[in-house]
C-alpha atoms as a PDB file:
ATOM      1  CA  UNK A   1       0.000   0.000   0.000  1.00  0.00           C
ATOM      2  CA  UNK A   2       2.119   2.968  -1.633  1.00  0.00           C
ATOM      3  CA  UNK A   3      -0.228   5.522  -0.334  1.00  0.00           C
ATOM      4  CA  UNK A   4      -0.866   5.166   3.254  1.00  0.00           C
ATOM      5  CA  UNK A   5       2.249   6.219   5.644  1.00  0.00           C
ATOM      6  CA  UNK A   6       4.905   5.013   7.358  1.00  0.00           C
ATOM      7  CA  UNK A   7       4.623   3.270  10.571  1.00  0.00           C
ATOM      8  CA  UNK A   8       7.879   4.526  12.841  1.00  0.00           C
ATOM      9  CA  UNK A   9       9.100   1.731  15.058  1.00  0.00           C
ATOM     10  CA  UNK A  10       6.946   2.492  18.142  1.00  0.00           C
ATOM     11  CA  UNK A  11       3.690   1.885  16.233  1.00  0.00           C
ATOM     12  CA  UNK A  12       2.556   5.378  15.593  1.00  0.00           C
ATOM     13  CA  UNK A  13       1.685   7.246  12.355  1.00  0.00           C
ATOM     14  CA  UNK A  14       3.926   9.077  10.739  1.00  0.00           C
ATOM     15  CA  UNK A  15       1.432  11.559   9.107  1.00  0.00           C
ATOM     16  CA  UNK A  16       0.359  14.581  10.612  1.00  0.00           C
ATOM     17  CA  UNK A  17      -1.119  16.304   7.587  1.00  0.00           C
ATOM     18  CA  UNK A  18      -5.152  15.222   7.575  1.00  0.00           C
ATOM     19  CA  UNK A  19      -6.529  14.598   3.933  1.00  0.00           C
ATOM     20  CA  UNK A  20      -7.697  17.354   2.194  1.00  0.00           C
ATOM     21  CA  UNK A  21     -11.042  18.153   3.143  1.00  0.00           C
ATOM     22  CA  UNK A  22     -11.621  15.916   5.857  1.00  0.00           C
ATOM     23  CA  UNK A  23     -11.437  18.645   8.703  1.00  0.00           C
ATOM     24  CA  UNK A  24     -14.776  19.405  10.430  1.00  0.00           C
ATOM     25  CA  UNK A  25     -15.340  19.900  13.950  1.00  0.00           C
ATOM     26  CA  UNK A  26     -18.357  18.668  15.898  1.00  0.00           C
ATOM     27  CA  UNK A  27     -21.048  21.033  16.794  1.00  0.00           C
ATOM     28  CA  UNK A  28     -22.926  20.047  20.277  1.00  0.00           C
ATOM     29  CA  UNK A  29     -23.859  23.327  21.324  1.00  0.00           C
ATOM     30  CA  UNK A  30     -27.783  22.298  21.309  1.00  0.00           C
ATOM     31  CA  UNK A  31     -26.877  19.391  24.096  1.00  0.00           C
ATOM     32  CA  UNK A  32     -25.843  21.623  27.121  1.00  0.00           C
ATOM     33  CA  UNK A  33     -22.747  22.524  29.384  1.00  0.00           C
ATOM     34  CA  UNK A  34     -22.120  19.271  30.345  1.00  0.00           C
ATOM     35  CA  UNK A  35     -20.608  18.742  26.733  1.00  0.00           C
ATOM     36  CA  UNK A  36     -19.345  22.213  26.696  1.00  0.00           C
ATOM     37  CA  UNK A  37     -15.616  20.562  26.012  1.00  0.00           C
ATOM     38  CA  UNK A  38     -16.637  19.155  22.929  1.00  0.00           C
ATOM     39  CA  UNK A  39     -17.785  22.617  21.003  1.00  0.00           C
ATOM     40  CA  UNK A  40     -16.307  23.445  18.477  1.00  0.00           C
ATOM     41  CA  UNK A  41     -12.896  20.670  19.154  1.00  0.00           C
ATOM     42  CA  UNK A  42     -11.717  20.036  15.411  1.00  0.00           C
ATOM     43  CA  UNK A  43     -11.492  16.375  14.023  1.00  0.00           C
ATOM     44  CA  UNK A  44      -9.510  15.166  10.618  1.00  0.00           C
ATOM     45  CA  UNK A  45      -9.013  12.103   8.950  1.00  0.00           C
ATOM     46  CA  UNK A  46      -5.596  10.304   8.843  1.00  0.00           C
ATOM     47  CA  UNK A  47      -4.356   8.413   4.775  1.00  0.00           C
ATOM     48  CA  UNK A  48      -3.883   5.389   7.354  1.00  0.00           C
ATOM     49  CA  UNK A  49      -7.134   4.707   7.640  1.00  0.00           C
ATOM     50  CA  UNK A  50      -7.841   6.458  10.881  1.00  0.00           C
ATOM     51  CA  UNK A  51     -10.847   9.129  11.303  1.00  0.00           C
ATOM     52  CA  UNK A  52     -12.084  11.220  13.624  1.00  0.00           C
ATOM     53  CA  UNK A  53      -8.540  12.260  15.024  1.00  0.00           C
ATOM     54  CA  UNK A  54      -8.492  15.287  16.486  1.00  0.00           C
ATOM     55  CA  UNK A  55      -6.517  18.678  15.352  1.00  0.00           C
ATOM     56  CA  UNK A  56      -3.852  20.652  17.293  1.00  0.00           C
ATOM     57  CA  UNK A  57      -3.979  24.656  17.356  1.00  0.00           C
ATOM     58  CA  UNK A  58      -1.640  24.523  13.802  1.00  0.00           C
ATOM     59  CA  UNK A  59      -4.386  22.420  12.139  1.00  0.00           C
ATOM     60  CA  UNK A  60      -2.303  18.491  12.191  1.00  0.00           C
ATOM     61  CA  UNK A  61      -3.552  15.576  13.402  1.00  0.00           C
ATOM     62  CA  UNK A  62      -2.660  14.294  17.086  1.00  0.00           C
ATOM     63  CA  UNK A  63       0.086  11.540  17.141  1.00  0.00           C
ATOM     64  CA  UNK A  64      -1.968   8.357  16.677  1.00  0.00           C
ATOM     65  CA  UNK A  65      -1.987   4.828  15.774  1.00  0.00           C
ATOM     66  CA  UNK A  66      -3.343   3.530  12.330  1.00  0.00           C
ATOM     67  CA  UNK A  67      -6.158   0.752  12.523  1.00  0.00           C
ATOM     68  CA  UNK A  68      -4.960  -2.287  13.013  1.00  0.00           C
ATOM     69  CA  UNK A  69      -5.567  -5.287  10.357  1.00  0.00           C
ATOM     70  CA  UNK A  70      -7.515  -8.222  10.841  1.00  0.00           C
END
């Protein structure tokens, strides 16, 4: 698989660039304070395979872990 990342040797992603596109943030205003964290928290999609991973204050992706294969 040419187009998903590398894999460094702890088991994390190498990517921190989300695809193109994929950024949205979740919008839970309309279910009160007690999910006051959530509003407006920005999510992204990883080429790994990974979604929903959230966004730093520069706009890349979190370090994560691709999916693991079955």
């Amino acid at each position: 698989m040419a187009d998903t990342p590398a894999v460094a040797a702890d088991g994390f992603c190498t990517n921190a660039v989300p695809v193109k596109g994929s950024a949205r943030t979740a919008n839970t205003a309309g279910l009160g304070s007690k999910f006051y964290r959530l509003h407006g928290r920005p999510y992204g999609d990883c080429p790994c395979g990974r979604q929903a991973i959230g966004l730093n204050g520069k706009g890349r992706l979190y370090r994560h872990k691709p999916p693991q294969e079955e």
